[in-house]
C-alpha atoms as a PDB file:
ATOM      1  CA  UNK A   1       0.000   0.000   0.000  1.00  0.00           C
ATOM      2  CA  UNK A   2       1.040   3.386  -0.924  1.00  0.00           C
ATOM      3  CA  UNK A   3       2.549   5.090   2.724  1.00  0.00           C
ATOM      4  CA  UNK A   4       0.648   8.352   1.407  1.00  0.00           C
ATOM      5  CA  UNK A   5      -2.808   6.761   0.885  1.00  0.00           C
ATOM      6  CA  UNK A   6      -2.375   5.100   4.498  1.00  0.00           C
ATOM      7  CA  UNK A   7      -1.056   8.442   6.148  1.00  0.00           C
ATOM      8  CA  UNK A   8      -4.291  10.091   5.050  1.00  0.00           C
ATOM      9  CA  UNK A   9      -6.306   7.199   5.591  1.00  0.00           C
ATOM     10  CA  UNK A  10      -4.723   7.810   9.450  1.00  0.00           C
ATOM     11  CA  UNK A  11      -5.280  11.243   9.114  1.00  0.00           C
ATOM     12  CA  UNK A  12      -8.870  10.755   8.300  1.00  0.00           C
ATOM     13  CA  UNK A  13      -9.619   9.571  11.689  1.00  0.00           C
ATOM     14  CA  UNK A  14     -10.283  13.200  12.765  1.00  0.00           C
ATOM     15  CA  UNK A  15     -12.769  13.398  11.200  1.00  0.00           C
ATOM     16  CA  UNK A  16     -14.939   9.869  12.592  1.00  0.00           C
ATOM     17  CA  UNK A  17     -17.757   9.567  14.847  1.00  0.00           C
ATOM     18  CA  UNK A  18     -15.189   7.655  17.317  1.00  0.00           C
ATOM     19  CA  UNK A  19     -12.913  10.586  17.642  1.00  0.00           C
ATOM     20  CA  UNK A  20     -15.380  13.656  17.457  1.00  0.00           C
ATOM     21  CA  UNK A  21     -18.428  12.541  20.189  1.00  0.00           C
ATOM     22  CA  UNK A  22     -15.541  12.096  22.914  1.00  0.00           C
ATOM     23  CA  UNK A  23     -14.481  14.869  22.793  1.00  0.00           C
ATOM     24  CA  UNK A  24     -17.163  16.857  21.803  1.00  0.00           C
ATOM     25  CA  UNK A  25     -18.812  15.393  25.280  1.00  0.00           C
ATOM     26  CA  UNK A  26     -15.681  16.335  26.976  1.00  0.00           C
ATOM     27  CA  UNK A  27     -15.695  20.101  25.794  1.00  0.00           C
ATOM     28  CA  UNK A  28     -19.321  20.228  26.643  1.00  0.00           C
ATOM     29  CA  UNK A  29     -18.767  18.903  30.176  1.00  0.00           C
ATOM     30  CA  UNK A  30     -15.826  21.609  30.539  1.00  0.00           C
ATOM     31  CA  UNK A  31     -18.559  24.470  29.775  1.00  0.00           C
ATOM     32  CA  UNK A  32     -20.580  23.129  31.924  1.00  0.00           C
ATOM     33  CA  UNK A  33     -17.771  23.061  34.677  1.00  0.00           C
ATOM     34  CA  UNK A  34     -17.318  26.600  33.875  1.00  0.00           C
ATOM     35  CA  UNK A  35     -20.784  27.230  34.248  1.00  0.00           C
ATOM     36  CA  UNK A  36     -21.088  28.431  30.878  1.00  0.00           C
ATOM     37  CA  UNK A  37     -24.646  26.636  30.676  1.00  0.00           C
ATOM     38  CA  UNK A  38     -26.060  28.194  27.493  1.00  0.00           C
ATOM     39  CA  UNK A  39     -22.727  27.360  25.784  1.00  0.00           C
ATOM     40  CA  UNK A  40     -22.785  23.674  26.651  1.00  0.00           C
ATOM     41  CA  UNK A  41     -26.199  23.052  25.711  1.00  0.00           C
ATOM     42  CA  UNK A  42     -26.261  24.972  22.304  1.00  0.00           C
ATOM     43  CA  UNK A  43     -23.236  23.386  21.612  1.00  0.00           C
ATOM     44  CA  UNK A  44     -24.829  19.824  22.068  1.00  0.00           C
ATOM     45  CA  UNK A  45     -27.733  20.561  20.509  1.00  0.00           C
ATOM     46  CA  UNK A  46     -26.067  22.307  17.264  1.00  0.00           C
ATOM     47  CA  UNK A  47     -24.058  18.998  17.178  1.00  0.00           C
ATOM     48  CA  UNK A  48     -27.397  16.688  17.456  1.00  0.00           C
ATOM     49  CA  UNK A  49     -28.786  18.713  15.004  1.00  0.00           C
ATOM     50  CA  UNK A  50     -26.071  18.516  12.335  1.00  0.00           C
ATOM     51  CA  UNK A  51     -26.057  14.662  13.454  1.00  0.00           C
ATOM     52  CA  UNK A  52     -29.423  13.907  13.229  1.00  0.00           C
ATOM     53  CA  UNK A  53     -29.231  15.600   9.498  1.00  0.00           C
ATOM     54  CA  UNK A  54     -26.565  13.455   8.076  1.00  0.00           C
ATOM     55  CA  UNK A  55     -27.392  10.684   9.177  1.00  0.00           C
ATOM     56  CA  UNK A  56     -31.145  11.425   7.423  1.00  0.00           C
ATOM     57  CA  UNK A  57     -28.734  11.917   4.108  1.00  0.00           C
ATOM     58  CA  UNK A  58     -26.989   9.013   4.782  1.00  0.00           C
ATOM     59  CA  UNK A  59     -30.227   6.456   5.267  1.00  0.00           C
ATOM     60  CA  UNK A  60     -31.938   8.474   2.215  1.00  0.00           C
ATOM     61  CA  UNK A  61     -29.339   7.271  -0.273  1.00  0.00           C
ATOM     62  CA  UNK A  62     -28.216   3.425   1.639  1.00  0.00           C
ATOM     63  CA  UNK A  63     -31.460   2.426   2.207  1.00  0.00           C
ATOM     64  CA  UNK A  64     -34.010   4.947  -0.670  1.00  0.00           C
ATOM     65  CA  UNK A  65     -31.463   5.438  -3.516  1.00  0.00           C
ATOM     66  CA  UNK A  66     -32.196   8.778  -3.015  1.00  0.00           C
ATOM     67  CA  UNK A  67     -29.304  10.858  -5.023  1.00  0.00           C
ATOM     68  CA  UNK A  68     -28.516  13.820  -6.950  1.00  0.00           C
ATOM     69  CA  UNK A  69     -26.592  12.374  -9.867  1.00  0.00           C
ATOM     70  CA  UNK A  70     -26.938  15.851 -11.666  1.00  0.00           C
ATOM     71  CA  UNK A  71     -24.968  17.149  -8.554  1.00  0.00           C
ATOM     72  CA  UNK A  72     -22.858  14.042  -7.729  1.00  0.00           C
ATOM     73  CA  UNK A  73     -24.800  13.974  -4.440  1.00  0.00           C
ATOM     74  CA  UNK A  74     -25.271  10.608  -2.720  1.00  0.00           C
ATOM     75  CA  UNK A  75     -23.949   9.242   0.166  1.00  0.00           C
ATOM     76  CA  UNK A  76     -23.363  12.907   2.153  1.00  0.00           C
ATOM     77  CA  UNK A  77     -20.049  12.948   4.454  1.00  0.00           C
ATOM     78  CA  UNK A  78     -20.230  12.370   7.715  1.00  0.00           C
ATOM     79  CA  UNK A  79     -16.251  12.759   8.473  1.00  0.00           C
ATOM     80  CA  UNK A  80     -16.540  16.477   6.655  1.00  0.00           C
ATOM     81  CA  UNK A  81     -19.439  17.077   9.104  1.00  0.00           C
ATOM     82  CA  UNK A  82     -18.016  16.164  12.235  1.00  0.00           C
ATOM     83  CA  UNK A  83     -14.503  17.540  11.655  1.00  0.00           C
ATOM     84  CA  UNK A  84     -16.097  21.081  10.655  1.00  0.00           C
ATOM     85  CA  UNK A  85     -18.366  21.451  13.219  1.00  0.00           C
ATOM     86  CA  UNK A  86     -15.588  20.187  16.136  1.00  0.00           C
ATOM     87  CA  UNK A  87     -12.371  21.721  15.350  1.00  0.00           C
ATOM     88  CA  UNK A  88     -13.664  25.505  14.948  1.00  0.00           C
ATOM     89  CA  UNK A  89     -15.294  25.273  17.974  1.00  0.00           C
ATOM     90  CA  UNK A  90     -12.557  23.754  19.688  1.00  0.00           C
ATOM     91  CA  UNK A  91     -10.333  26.484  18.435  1.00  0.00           C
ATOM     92  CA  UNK A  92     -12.557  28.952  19.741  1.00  0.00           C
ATOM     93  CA  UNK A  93     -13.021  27.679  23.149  1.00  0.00           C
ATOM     94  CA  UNK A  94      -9.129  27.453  23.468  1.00  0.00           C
ATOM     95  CA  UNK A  95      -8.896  30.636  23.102  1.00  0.00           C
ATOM     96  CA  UNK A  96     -11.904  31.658  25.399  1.00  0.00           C
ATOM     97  CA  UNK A  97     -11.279  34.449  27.147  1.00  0.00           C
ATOM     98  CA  UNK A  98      -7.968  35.869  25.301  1.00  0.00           C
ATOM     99  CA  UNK A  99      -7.961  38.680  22.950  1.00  0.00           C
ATOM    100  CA  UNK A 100     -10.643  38.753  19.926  1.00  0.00           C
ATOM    101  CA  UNK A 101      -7.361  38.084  17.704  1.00  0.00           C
ATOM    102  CA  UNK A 102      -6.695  34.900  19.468  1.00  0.00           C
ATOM    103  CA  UNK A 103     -10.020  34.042  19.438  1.00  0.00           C
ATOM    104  CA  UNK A 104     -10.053  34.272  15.691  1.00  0.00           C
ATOM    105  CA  UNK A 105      -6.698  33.196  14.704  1.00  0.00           C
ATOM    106  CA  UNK A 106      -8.199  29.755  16.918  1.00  0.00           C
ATOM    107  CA  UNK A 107     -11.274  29.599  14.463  1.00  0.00           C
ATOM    108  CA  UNK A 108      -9.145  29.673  11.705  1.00  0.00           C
ATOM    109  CA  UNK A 109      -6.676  27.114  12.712  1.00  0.00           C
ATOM    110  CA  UNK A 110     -10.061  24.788  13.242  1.00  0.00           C
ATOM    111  CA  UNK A 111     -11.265  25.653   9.995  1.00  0.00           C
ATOM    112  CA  UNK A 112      -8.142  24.852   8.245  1.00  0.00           C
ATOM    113  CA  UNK A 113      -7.933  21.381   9.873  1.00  0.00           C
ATOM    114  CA  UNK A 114     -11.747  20.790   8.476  1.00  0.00           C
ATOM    115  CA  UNK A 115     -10.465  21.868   5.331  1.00  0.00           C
ATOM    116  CA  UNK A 116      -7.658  19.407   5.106  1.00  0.00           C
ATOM    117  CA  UNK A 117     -10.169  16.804   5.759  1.00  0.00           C
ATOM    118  CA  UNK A 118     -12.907  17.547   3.861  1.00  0.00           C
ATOM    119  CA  UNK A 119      -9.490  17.731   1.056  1.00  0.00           C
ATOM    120  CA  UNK A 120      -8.334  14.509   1.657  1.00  0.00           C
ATOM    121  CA  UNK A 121     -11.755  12.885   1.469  1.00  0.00           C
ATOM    122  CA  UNK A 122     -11.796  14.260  -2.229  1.00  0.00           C
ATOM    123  CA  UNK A 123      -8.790  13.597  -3.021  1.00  0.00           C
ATOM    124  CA  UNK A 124      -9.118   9.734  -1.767  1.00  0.00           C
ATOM    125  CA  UNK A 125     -12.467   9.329  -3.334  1.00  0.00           C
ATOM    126  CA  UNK A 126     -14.148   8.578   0.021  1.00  0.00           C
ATOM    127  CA  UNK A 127     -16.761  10.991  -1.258  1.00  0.00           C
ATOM    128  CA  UNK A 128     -17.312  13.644  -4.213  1.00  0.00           C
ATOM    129  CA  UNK A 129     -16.862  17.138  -3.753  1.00  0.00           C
ATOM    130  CA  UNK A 130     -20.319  17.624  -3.471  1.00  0.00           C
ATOM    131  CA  UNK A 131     -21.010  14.705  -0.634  1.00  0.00           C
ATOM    132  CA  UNK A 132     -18.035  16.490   0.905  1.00  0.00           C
ATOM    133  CA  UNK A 133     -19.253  20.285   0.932  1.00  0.00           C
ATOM    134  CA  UNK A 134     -22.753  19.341   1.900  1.00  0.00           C
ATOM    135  CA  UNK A 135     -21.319  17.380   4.884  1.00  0.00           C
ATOM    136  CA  UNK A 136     -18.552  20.620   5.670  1.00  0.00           C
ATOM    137  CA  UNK A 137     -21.651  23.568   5.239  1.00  0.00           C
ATOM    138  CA  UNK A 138     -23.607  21.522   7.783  1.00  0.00           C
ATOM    139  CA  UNK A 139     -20.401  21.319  10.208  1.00  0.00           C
ATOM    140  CA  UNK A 140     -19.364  24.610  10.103  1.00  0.00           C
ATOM    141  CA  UNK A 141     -22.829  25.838  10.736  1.00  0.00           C
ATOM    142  CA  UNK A 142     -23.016  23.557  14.194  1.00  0.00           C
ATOM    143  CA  UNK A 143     -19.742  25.791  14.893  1.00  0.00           C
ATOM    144  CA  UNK A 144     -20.884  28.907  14.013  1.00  0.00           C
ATOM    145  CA  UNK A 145     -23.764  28.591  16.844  1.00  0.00           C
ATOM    146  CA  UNK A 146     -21.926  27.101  19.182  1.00  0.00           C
ATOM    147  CA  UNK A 147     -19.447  30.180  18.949  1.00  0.00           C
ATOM    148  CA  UNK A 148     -22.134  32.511  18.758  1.00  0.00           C
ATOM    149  CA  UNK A 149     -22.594  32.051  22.576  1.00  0.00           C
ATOM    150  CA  UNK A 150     -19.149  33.458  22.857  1.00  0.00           C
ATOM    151  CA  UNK A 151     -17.922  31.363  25.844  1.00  0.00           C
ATOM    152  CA  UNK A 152     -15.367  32.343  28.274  1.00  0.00           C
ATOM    153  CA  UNK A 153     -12.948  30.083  29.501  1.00  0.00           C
ATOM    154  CA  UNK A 154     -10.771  30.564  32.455  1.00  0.00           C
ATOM    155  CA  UNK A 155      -6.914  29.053  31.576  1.00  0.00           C
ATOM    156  CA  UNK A 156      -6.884  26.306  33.700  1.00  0.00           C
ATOM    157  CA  UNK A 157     -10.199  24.831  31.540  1.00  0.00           C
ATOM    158  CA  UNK A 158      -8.695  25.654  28.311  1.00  0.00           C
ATOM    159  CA  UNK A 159      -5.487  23.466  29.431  1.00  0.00           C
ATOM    160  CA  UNK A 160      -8.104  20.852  29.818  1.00  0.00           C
ATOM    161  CA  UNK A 161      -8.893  21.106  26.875  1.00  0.00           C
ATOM    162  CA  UNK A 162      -5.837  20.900  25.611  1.00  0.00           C
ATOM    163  CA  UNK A 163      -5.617  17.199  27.333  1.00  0.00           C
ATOM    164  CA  UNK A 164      -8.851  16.319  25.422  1.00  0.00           C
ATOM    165  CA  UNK A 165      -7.019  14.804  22.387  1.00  0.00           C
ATOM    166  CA  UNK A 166      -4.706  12.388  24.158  1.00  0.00           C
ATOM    167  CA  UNK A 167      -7.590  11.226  26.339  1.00  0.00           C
ATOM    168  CA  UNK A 168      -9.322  10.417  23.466  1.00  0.00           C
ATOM    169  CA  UNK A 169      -6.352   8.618  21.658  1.00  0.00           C
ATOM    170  CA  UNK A 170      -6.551   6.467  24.721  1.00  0.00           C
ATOM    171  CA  UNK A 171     -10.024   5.671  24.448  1.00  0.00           C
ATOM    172  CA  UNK A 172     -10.034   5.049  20.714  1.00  0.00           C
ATOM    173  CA  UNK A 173      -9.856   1.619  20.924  1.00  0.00           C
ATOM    174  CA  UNK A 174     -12.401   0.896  23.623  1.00  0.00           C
ATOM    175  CA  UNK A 175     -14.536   3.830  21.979  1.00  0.00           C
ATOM    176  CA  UNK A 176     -14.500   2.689  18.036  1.00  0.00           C
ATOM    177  CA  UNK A 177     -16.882  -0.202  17.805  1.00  0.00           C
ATOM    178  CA  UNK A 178     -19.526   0.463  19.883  1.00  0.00           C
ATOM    179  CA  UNK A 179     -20.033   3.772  18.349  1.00  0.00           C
ATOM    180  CA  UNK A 180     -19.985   2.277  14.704  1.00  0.00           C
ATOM    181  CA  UNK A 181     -22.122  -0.757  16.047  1.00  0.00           C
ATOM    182  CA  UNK A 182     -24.653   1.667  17.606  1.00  0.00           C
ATOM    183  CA  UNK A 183     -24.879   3.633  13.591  1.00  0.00           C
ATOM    184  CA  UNK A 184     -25.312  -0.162  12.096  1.00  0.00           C
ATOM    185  CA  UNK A 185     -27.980  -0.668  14.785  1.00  0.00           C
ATOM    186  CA  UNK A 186     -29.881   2.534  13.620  1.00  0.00           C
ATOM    187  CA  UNK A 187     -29.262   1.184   9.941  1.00  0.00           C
ATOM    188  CA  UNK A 188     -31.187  -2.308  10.504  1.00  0.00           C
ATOM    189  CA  UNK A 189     -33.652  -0.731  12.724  1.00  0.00           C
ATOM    190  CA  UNK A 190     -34.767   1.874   9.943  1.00  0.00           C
ATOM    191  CA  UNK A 191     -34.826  -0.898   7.430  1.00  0.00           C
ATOM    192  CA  UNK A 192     -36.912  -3.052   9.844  1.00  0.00           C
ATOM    193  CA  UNK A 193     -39.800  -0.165  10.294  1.00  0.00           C
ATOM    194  CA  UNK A 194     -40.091   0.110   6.177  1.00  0.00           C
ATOM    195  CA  UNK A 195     -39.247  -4.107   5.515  1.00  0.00           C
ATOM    196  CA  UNK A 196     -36.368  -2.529   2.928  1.00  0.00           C
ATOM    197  CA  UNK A 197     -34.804  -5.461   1.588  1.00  0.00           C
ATOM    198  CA  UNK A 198     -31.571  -4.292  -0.069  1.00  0.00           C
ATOM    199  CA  UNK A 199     -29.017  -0.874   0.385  1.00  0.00           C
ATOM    200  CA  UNK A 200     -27.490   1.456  -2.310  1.00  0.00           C
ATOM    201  CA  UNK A 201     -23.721   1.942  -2.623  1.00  0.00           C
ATOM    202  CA  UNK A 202     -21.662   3.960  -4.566  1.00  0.00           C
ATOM    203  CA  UNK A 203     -18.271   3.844  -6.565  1.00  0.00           C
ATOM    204  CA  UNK A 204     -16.297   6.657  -7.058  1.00  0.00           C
ATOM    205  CA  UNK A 205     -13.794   6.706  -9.740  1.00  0.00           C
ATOM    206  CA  UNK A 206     -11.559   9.156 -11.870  1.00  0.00           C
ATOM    207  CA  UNK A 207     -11.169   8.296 -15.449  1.00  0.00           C
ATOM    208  CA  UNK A 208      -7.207   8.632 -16.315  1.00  0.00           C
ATOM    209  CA  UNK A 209      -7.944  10.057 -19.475  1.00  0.00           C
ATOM    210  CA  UNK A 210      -9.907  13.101 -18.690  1.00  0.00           C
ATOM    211  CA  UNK A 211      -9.699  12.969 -15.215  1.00  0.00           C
ATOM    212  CA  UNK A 212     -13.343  13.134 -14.795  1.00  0.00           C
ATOM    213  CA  UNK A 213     -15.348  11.781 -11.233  1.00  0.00           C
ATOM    214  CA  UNK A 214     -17.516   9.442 -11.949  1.00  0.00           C
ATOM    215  CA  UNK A 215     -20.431   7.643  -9.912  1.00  0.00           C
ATOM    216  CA  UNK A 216     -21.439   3.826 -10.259  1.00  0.00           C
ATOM    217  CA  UNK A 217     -24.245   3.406  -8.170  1.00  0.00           C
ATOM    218  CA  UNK A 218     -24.831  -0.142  -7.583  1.00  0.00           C
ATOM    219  CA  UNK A 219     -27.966  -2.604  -5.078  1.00  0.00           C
ATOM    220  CA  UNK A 220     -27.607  -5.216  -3.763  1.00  0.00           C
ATOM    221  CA  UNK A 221     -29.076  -7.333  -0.595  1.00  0.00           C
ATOM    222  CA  UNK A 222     -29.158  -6.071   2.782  1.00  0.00           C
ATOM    223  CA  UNK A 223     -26.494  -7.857   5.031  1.00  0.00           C
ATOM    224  CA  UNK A 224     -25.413  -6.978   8.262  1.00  0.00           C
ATOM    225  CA  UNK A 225     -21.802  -8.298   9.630  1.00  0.00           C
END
């Protein structure tokens, strides 16, 4: 295997459910330490919401075929979602409380970082650029409210923060499959209430000639593993 493709393959961990909710909980829980109550619970709530839409996307196209071929939009991006709607606001909230520079130059770092995923998920053919800025515009929206609350954060919280990260490299492990098992659980259960049958998938190629995306959507029978 190519060591670039499995770098960002690595790298595209930032972005996944398994990564993001941790600490996502944990910057919520250090709001609500710092009694920043309004902060913590638009935050969740701006993350639920951008949740609860992609994974509507997501079951729309798996389990309907729904698409936009005209668009290239069919299985939206979860991992462009997540990583734009948690690294801006983490930015922001570690620098809580500094100067209104800080504070931005914070949100930008965050955005860049969402960038650079959302980037390597087109680049990799995880998803279209479309899948990919649907995914990012919902994120980045979850941020904006959550950093519309303009929280303040004492230093010793924002260290905590800091310290996020490495718990949740720790936890990874323990953290990955239950997560991913709980998504395949709302998969089968959705299918169950409508008796669906089979699931849509996609392929996503570039043709070497013209360089072109193209989209091979393909059924087959529902199986669960």
């Amino acid at each position: 295997m190519d060591s670039r493709v499995f770098t960002l393959h690595n790298f595209l961990h930032a972005g996944d459910s398994a990564w993001v909710l941790p600490l996502a909980a944990g910057m919520a829980l250090v709001l609500l330490l710092q009694r920043q109550w309004r902060a913590a619970l638009i935050w969740c709530l701006a993350l639920a919401g951008a949740t609860i839409t992609i994974v509507a996307g997501k079951l729309a196209f798996d389990l309907f075929g729904w698409s936009i071929p005209d668009w290239k939009l069919y299985n939206v991006s979860g991992h462009a979602m997540f990583a734009a709607a948690l690294y801006p606001t983490l930015g922001g909230l570690l620098m809580a409380g500094t100067s209104p520079l800080a504070r931005r130059v914070g949100v930008a770092g965050g955005v860049l970082v969402a960038l650079a995923v959302a980037c390597a998920l087109v680049w990799r053919l995880d998803h279209t650029l479309a899948e990919t800025l649907f995914g990012a515009t919902v994120g980045f929206m979850a941020a904006a409210l959550a950093l519309a609350q303009r929280p303040s954060l004492q230093a010793p919280w924002r260290m905590l923060l800091v310290v996020l990260p490495l718990v949740g490299f720790l936890s990874w492990q323990q953290v990955y499959h239950p997560v991913h098992q709980m998504r395949y659980g709302v998969w089968y259960q959705v299918a169950s209430w409508f008796d669906i049958e089979q699931r849509y998938t996609r392929r996503i190629s570039r043709d070497p000639h013209t360089g072109e995306v193209e989209v091979q959507v393909r059924r087959a029978r529902l199986r669960w593993s």
